[in-house]
C-alpha atoms as a PDB file:
ATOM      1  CA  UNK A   1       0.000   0.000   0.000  1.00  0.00           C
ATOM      2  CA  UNK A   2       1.481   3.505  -0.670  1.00  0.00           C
ATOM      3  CA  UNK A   3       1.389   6.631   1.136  1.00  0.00           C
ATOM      4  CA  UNK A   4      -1.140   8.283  -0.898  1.00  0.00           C
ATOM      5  CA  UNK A   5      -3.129   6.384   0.067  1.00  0.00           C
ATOM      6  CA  UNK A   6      -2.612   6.642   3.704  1.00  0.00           C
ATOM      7  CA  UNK A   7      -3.021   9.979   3.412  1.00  0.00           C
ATOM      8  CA  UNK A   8      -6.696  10.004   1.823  1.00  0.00           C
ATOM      9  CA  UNK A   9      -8.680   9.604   5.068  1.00  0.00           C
ATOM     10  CA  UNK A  10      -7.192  12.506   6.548  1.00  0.00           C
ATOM     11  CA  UNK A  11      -8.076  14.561   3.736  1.00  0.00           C
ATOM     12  CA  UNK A  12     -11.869  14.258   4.180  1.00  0.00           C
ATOM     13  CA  UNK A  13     -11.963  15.022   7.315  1.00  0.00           C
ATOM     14  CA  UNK A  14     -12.167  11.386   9.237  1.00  0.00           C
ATOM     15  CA  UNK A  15     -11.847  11.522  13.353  1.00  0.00           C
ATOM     16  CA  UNK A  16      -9.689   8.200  12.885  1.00  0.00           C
ATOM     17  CA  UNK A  17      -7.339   9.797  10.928  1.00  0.00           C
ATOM     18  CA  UNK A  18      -5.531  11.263  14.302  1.00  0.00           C
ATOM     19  CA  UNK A  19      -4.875   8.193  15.713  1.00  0.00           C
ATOM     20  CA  UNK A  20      -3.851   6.495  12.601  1.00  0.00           C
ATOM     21  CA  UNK A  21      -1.475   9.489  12.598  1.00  0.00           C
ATOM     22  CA  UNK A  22      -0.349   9.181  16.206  1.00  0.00           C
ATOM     23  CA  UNK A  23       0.153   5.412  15.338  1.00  0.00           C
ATOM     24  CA  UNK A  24       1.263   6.052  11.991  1.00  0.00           C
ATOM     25  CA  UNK A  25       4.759   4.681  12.323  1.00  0.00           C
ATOM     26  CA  UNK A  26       3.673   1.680  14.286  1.00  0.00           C
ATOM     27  CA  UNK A  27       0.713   1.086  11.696  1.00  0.00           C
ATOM     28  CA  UNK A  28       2.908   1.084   9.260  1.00  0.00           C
ATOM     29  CA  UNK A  29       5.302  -1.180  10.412  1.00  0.00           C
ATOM     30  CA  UNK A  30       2.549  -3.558  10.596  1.00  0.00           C
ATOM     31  CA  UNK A  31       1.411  -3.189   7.635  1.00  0.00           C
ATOM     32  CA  UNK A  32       4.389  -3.607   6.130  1.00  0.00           C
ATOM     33  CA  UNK A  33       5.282  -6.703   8.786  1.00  0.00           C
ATOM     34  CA  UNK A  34       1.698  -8.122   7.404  1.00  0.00           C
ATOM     35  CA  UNK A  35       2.342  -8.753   3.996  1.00  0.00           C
ATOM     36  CA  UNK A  36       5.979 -10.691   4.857  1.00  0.00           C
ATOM     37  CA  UNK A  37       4.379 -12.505   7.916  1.00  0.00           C
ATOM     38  CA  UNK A  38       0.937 -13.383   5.703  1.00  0.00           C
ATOM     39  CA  UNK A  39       3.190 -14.088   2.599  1.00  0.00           C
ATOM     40  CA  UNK A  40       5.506 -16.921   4.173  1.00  0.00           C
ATOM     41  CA  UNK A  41       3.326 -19.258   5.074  1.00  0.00           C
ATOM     42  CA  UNK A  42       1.491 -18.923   1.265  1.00  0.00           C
ATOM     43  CA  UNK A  43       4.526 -19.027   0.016  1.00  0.00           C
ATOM     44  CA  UNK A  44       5.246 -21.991   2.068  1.00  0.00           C
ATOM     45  CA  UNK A  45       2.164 -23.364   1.089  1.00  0.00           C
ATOM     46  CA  UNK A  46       2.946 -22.763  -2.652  1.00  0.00           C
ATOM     47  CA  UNK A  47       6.058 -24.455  -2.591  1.00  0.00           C
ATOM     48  CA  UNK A  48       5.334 -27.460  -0.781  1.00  0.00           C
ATOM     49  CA  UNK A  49       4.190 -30.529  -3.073  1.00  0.00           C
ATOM     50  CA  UNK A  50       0.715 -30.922  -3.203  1.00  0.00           C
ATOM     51  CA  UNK A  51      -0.183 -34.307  -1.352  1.00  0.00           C
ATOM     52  CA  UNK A  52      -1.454 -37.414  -4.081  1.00  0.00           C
ATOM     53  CA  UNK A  53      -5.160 -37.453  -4.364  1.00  0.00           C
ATOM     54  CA  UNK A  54      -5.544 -40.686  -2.715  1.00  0.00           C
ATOM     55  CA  UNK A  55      -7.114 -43.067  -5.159  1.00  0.00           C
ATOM     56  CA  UNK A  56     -10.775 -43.597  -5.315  1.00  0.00           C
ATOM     57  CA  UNK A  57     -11.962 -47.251  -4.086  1.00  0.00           C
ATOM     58  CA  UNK A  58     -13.331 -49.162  -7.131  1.00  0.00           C
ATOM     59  CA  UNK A  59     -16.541 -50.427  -6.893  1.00  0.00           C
ATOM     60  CA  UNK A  60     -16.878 -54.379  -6.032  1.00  0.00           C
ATOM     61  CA  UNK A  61     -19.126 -56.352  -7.906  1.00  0.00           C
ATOM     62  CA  UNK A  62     -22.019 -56.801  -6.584  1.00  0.00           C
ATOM     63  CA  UNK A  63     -22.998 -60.257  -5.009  1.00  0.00           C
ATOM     64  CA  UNK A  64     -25.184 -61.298  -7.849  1.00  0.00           C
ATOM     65  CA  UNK A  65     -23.162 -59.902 -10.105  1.00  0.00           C
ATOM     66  CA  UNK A  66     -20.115 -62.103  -8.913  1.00  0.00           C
ATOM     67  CA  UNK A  67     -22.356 -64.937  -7.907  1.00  0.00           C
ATOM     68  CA  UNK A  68     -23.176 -65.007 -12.175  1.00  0.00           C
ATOM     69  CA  UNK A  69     -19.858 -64.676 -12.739  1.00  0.00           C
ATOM     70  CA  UNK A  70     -18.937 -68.000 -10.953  1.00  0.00           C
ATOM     71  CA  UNK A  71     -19.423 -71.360 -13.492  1.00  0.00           C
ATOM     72  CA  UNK A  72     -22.991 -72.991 -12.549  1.00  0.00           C
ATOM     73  CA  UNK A  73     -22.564 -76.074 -10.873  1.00  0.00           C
ATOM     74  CA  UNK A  74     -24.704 -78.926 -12.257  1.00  0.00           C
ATOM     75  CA  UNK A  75     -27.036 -81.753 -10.298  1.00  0.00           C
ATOM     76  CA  UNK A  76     -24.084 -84.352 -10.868  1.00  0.00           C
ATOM     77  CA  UNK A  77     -21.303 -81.766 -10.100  1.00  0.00           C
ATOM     78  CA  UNK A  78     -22.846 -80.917  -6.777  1.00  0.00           C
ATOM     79  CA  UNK A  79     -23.319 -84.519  -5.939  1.00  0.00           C
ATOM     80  CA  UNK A  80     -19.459 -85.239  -6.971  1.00  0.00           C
ATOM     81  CA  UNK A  81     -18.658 -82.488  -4.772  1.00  0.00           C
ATOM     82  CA  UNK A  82     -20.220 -83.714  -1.796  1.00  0.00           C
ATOM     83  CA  UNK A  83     -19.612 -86.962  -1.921  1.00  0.00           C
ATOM     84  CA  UNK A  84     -15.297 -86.924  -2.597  1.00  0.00           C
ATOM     85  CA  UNK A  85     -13.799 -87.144  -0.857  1.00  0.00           C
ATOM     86  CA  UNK A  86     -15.880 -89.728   0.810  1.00  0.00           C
ATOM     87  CA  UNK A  87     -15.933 -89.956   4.661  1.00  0.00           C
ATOM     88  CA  UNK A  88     -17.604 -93.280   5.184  1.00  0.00           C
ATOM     89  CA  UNK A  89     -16.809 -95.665   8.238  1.00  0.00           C
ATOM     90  CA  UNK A  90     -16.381 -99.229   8.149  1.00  0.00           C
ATOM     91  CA  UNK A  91     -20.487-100.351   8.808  1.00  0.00           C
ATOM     92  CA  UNK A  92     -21.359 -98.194   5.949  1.00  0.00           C
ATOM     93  CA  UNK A  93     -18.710 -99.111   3.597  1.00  0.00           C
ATOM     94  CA  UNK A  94     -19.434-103.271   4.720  1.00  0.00           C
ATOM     95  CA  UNK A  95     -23.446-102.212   4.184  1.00  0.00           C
ATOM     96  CA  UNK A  96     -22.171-100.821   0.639  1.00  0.00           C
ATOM     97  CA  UNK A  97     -20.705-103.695  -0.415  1.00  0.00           C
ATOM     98  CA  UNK A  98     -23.905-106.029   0.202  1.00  0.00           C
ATOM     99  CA  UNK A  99     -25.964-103.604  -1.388  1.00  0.00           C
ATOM    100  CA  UNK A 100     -23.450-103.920  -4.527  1.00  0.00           C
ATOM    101  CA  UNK A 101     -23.525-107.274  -4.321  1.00  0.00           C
ATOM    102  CA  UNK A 102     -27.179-108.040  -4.001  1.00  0.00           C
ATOM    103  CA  UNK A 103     -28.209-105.199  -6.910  1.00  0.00           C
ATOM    104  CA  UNK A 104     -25.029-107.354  -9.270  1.00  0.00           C
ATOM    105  CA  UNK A 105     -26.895-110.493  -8.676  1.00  0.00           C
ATOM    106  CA  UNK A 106     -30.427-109.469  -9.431  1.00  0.00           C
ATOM    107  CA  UNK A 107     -29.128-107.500 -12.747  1.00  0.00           C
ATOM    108  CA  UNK A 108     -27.447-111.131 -13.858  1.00  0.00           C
ATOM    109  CA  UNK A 109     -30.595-112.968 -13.145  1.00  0.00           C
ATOM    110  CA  UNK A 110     -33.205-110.261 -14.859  1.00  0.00           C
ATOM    111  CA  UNK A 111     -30.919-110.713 -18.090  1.00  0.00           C
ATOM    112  CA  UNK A 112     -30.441-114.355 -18.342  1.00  0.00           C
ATOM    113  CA  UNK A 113     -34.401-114.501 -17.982  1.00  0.00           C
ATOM    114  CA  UNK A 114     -34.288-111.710 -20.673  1.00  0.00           C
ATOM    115  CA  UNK A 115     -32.229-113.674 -22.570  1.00  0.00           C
ATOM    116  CA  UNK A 116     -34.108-117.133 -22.233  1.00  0.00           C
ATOM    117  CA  UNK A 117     -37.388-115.755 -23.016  1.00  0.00           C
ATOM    118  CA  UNK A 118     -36.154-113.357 -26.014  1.00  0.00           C
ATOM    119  CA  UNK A 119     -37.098-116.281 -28.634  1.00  0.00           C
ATOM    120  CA  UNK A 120     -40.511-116.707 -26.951  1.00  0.00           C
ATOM    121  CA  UNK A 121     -41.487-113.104 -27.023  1.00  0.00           C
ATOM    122  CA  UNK A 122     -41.925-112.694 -30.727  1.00  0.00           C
ATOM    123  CA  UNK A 123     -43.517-116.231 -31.029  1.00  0.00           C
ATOM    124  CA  UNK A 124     -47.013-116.268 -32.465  1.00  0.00           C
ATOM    125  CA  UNK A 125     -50.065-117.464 -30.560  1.00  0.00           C
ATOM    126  CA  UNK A 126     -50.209-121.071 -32.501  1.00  0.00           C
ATOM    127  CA  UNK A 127     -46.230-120.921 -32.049  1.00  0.00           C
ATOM    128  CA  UNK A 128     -46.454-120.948 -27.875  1.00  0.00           C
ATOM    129  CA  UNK A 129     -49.781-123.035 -28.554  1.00  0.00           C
ATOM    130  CA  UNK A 130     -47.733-126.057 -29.875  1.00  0.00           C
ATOM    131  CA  UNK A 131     -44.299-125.432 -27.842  1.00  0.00           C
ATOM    132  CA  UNK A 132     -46.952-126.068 -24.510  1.00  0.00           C
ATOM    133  CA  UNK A 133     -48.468-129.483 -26.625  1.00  0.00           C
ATOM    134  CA  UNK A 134     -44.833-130.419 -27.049  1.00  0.00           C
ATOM    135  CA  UNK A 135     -44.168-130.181 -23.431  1.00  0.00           C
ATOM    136  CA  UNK A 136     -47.286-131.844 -21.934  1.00  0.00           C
ATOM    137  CA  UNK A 137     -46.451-134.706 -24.699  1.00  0.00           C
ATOM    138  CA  UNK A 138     -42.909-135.155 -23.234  1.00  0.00           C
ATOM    139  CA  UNK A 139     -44.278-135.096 -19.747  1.00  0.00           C
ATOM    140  CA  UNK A 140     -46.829-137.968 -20.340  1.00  0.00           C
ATOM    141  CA  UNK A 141     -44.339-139.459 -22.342  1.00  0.00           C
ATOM    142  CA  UNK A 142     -42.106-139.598 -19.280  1.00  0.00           C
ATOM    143  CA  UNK A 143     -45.221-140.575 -17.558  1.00  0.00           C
ATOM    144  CA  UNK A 144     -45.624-143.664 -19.769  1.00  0.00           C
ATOM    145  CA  UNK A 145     -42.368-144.840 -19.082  1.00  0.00           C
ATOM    146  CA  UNK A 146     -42.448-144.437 -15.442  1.00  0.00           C
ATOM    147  CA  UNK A 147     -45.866-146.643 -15.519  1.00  0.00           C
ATOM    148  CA  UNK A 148     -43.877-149.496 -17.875  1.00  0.00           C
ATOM    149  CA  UNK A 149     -41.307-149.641 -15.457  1.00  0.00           C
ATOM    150  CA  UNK A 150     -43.666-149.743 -12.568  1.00  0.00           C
ATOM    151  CA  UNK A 151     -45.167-152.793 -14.160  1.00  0.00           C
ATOM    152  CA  UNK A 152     -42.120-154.417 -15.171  1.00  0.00           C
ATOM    153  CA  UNK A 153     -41.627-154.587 -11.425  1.00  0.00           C
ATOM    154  CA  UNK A 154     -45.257-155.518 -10.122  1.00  0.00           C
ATOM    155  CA  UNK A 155     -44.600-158.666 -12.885  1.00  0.00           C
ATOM    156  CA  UNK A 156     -40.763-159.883 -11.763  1.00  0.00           C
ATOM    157  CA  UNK A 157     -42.733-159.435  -8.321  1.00  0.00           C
ATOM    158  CA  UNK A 158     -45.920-161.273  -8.967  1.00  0.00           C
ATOM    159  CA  UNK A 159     -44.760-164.382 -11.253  1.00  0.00           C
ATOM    160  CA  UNK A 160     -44.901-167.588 -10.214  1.00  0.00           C
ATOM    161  CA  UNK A 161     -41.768-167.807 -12.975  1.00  0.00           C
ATOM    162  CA  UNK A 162     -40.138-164.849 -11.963  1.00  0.00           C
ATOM    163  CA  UNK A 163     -36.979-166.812 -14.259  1.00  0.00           C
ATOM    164  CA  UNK A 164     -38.833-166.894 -16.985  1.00  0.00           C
ATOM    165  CA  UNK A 165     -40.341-163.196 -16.981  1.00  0.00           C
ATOM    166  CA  UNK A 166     -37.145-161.643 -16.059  1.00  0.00           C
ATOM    167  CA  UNK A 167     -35.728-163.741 -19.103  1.00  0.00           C
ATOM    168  CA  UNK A 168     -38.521-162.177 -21.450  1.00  0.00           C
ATOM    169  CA  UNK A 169     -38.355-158.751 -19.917  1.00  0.00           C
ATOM    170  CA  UNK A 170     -34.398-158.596 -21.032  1.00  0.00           C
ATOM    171  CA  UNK A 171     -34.437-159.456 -23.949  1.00  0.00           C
ATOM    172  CA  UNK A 172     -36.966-156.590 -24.630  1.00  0.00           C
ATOM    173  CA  UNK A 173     -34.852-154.150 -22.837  1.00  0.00           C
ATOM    174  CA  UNK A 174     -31.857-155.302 -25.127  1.00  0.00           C
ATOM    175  CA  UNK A 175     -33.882-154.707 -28.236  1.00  0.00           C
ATOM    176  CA  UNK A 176     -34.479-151.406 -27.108  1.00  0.00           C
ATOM    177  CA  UNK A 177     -30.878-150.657 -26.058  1.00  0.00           C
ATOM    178  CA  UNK A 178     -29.316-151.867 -29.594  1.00  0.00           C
ATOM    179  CA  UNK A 179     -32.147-149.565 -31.304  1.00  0.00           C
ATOM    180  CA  UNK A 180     -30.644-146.280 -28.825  1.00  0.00           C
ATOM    181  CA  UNK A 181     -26.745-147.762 -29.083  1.00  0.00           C
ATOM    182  CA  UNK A 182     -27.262-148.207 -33.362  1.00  0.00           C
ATOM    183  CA  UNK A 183     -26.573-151.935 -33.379  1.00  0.00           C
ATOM    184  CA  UNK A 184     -30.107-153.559 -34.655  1.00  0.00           C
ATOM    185  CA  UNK A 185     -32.461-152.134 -37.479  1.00  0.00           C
ATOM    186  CA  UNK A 186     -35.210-149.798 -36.229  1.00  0.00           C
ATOM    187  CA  UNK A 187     -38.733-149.116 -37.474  1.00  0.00           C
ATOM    188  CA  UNK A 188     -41.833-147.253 -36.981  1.00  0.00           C
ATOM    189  CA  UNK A 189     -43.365-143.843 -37.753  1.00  0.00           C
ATOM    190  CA  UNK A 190     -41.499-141.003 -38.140  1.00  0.00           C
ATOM    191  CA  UNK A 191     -40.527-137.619 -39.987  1.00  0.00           C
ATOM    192  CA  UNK A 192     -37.741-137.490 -42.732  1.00  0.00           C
ATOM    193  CA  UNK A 193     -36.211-133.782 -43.193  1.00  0.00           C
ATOM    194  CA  UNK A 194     -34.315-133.157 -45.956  1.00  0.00           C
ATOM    195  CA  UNK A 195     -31.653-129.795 -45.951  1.00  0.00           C
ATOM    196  CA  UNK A 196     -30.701-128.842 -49.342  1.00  0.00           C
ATOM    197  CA  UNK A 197     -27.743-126.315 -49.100  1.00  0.00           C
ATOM    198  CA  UNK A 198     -27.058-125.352 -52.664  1.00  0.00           C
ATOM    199  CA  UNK A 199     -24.911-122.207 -50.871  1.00  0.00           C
ATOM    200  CA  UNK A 200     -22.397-124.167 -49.044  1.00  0.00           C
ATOM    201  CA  UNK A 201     -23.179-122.135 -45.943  1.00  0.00           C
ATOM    202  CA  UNK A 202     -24.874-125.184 -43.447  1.00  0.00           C
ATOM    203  CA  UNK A 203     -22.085-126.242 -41.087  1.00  0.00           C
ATOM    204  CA  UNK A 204     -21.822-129.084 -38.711  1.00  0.00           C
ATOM    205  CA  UNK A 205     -22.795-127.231 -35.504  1.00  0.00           C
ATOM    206  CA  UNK A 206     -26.118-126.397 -37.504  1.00  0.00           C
ATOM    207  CA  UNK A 207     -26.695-130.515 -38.105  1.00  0.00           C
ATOM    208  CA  UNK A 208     -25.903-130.930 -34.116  1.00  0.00           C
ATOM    209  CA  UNK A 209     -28.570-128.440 -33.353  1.00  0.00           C
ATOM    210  CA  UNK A 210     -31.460-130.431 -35.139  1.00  0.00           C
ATOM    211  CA  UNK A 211     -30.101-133.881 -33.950  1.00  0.00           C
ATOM    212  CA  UNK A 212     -30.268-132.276 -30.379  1.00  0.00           C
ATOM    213  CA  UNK A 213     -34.082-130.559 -31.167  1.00  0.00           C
ATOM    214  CA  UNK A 214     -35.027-134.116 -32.351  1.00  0.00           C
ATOM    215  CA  UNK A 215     -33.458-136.509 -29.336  1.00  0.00           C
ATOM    216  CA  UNK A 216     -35.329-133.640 -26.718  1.00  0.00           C
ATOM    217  CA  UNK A 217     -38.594-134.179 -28.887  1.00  0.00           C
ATOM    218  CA  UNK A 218     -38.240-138.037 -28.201  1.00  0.00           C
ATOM    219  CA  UNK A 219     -36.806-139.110 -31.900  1.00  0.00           C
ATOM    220  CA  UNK A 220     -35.155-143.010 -30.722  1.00  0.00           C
ATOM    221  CA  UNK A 221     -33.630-143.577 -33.639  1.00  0.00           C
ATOM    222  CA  UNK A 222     -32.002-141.057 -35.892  1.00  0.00           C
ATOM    223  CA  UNK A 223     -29.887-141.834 -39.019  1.00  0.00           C
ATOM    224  CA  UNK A 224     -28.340-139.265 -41.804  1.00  0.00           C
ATOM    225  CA  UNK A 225     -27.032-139.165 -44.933  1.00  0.00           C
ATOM    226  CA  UNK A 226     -26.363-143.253 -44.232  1.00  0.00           C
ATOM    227  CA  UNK A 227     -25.015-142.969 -40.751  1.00  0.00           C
ATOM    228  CA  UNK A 228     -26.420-143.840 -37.559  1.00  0.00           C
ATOM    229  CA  UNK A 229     -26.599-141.698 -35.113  1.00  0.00           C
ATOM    230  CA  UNK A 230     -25.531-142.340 -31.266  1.00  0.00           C
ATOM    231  CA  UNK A 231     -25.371-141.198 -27.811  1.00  0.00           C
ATOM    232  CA  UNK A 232     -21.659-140.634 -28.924  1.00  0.00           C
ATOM    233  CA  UNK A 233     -21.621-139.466 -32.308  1.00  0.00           C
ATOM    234  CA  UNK A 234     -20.153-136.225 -33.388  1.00  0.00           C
ATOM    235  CA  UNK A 235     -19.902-133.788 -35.972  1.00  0.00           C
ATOM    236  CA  UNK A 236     -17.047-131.332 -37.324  1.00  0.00           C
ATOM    237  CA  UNK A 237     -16.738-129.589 -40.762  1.00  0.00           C
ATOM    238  CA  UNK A 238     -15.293-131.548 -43.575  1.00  0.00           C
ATOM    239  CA  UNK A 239     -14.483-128.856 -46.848  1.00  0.00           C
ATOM    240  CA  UNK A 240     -17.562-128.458 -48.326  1.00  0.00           C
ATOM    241  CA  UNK A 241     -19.663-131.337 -46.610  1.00  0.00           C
ATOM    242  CA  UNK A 242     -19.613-132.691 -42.909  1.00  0.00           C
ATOM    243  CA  UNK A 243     -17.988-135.160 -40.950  1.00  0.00           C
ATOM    244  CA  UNK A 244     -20.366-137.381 -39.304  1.00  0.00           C
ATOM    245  CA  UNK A 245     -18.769-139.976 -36.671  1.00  0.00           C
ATOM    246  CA  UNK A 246     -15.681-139.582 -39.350  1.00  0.00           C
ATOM    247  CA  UNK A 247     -17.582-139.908 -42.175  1.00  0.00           C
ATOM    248  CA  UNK A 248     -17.875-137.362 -44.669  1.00  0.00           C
ATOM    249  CA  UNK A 249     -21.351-136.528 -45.585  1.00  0.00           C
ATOM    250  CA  UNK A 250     -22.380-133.765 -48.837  1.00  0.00           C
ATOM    251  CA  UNK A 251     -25.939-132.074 -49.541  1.00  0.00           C
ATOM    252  CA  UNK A 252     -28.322-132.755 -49.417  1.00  0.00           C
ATOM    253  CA  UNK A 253     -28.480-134.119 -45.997  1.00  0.00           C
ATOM    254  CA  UNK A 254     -31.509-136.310 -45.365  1.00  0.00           C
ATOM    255  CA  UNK A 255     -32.426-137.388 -41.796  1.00  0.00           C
ATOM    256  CA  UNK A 256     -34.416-140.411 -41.287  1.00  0.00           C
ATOM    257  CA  UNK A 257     -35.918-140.299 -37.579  1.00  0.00           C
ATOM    258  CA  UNK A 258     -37.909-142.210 -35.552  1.00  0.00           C
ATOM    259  CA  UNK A 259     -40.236-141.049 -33.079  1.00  0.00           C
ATOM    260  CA  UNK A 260     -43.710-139.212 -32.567  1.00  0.00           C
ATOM    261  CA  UNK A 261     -44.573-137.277 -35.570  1.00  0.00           C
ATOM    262  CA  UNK A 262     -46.738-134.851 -33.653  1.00  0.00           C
ATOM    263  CA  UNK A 263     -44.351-133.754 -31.699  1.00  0.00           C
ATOM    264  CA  UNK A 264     -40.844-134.165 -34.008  1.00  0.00           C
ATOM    265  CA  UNK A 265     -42.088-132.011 -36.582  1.00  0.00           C
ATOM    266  CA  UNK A 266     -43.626-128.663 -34.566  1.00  0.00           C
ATOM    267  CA  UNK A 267     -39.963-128.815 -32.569  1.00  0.00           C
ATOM    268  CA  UNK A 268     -38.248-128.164 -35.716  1.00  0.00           C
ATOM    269  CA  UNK A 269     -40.390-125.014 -36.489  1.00  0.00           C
ATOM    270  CA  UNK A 270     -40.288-123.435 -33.264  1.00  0.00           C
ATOM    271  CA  UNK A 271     -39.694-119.683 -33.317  1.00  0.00           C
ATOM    272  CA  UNK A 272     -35.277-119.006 -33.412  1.00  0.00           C
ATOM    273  CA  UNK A 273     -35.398-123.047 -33.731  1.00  0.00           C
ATOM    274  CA  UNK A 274     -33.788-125.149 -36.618  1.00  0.00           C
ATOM    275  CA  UNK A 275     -35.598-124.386 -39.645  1.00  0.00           C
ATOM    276  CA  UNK A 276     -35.751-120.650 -39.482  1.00  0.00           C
ATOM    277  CA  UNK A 277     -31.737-120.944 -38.695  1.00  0.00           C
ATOM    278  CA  UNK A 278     -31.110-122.735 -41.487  1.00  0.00           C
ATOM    279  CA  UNK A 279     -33.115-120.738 -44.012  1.00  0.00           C
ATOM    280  CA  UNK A 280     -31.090-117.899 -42.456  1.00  0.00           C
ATOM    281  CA  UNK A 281     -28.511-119.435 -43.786  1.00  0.00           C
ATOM    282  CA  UNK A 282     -30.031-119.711 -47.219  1.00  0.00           C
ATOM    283  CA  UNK A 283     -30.984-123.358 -46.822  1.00  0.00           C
ATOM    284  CA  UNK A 284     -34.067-125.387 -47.956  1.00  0.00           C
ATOM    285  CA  UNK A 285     -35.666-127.729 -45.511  1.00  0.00           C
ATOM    286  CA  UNK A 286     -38.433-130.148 -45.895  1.00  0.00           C
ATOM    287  CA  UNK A 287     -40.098-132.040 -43.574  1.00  0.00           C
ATOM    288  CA  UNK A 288     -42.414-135.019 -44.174  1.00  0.00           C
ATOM    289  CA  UNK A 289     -44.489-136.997 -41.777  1.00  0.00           C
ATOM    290  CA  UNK A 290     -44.624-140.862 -42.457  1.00  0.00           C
ATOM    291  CA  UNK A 291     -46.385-143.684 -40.795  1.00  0.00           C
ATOM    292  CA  UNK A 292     -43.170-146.325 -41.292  1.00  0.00           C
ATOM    293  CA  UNK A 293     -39.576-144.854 -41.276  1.00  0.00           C
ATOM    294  CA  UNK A 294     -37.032-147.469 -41.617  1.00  0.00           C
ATOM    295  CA  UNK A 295     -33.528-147.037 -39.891  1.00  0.00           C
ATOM    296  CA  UNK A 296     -31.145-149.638 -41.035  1.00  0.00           C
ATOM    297  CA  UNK A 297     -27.394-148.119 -41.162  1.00  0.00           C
ATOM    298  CA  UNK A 298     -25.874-150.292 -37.818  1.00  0.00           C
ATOM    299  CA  UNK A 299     -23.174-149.614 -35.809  1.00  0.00           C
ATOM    300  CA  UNK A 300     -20.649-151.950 -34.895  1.00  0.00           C
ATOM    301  CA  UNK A 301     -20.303-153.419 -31.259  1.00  0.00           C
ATOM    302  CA  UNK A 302     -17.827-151.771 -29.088  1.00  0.00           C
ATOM    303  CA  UNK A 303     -16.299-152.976 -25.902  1.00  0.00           C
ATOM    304  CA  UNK A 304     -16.244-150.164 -23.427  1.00  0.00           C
ATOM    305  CA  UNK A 305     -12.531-149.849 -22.184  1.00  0.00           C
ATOM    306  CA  UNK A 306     -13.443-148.554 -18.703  1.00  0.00           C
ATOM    307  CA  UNK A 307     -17.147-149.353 -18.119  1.00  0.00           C
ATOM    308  CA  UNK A 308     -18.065-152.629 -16.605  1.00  0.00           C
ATOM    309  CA  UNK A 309     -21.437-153.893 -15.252  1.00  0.00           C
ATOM    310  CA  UNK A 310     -22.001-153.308 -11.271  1.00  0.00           C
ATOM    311  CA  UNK A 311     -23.010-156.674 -11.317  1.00  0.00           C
ATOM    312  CA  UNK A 312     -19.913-158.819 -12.101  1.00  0.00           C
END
């Protein structure tokens, strides 16, 4: 501030202006003294660095924002997740194992039935119609032969020539077991099936089949191609043909059998059975009924190495 203009109060005539004057030289030191002491600390102020703005917090994600960021857990995930690692103890781990065990067993049985009735499910009404005649024919079959035996006792029993009966009674049951063993000429009703295989594709596991099907449908005598069949005989692929017994056999193959013809004939044509596998196979069969089937191929006598009667 300058002295003119410490001097302009005075001038008009203000009552302060005395004692500004009687304090002039004090006042002014002040004033001068003001600016310095006012000054430093601005200046001080000016020079010092200014402090960092302290950064601003950024804003967190909100919980459902950062609960949608997270990966979704699925059902099985979760169930994973609580389960490993596992904290079982030894009851529940031995109660775990039965449970495994029992649920393995019933899952074999449920598909071996599966399996066993798979043939039967796609069978036609007449189809399951004749399997159940086959079946109550075997059973009285079975039936009939249980009674002749019954007899056969009552008789060796009730003879007042019990030599003589027993005589008669074996030499029937010898006729009956050259006719199963192949050594005597059969006859009697019976079916004769004939397999024409003009592909090459019937092999001997196919023939097996049938002469199995036929012995379970009560065929006694069986013969093919010129061959008699036995409990023993067997069958392996020979080239183009079949080995029967060591004999080779070519198509057409004709089985001669004898037996029931009521219930040889509906065995063959089961549902899955050995006709429709063979015409899978691109074979023809033919099956014809007969009221007199004659079996004459024999077999020679063999001495069992091993077996001997209980009796001697």
């Amino acid at each position: 501030m300058s002295e003119h203009d410490d001097k302009r109060p005075a001038e008009n005539g203000d009552p302060r202006a005395d004692q500004r004057d009687g304090n002039g030289e004090s006042g002014s030191r002040l004033r001068k003294e003001l600016p310095q002491e006012v000054s430093a600390p601005v200046s001080a102020a000016r020079d010092a660095p200014e402090p960092e703005p302290e950064p601003e917090p950024e804003p967190g994600p909100e919980p459902q924002a950062a609960a949608a960021s997270e990966p979704q857990l699925t059902g099985r995930q979760r169930l994973v997740k609580g389960l490993w690692p596992p904290r079982v103890s030894r009851a529940q781990l031995i109660v775990a194992l039965l449970l495994f065990g029992l649920g393995f067993g019933l899952a074999v049985q449920v598909a071996s039935h599966s399996n066993s009735d798979s043939a039967l499910r796609g069978a036609r009404q007449e189809d399951l119609v004749r399997i159940l005649d086959e079946l109550d024919d075997r059973t009285q079959r079975l039936e009939d032969e249980k009674q002749g035996l019954e007899k056969q006792r009552d008789e060796l029993e009730n003879s007042s020539d019990q030599a003589e009966e027993a005589r008669k009674q074996t030499i029937e049951k010898e006729r009956q077991l050259g006719i199963l063993a192949g050594t005597v000429a059969a006859q009697g009703p019976g079916i004769t099936m004939t397999i024409e295989d003009t592909k090459g594709t019937v092999e001997a596991d196919m023939l097996l089949d049938a002469i199995q099907e036929l012995r379970a449908a009560g065929a006694e005598a069986i013969q093919v191609n010129g061959v008699r069949v036995v409990a023993g005989t067997y069958l392996t692929d020979s080239g183009k043909g079949v080995s029967v017994d060591g004999n080779k056999i070519n198509a057409p193959y004709r089985f001669k059998v004898i037996g029931k013809p009521q219930d040889l004939e509906p065995a063959l044509n089961i549902p899955g059975g050995v006709v429709q596998t063979l015409e899978k196979e691109q074979a023809t069969v033919t099956i014809e009924r007969s009221t007199k089937i004659v079996v004459d191929a024999l077999r020679a006598v063999k001495r069992p190495d091993y077996a001997r009667s209980s009796s001697q």
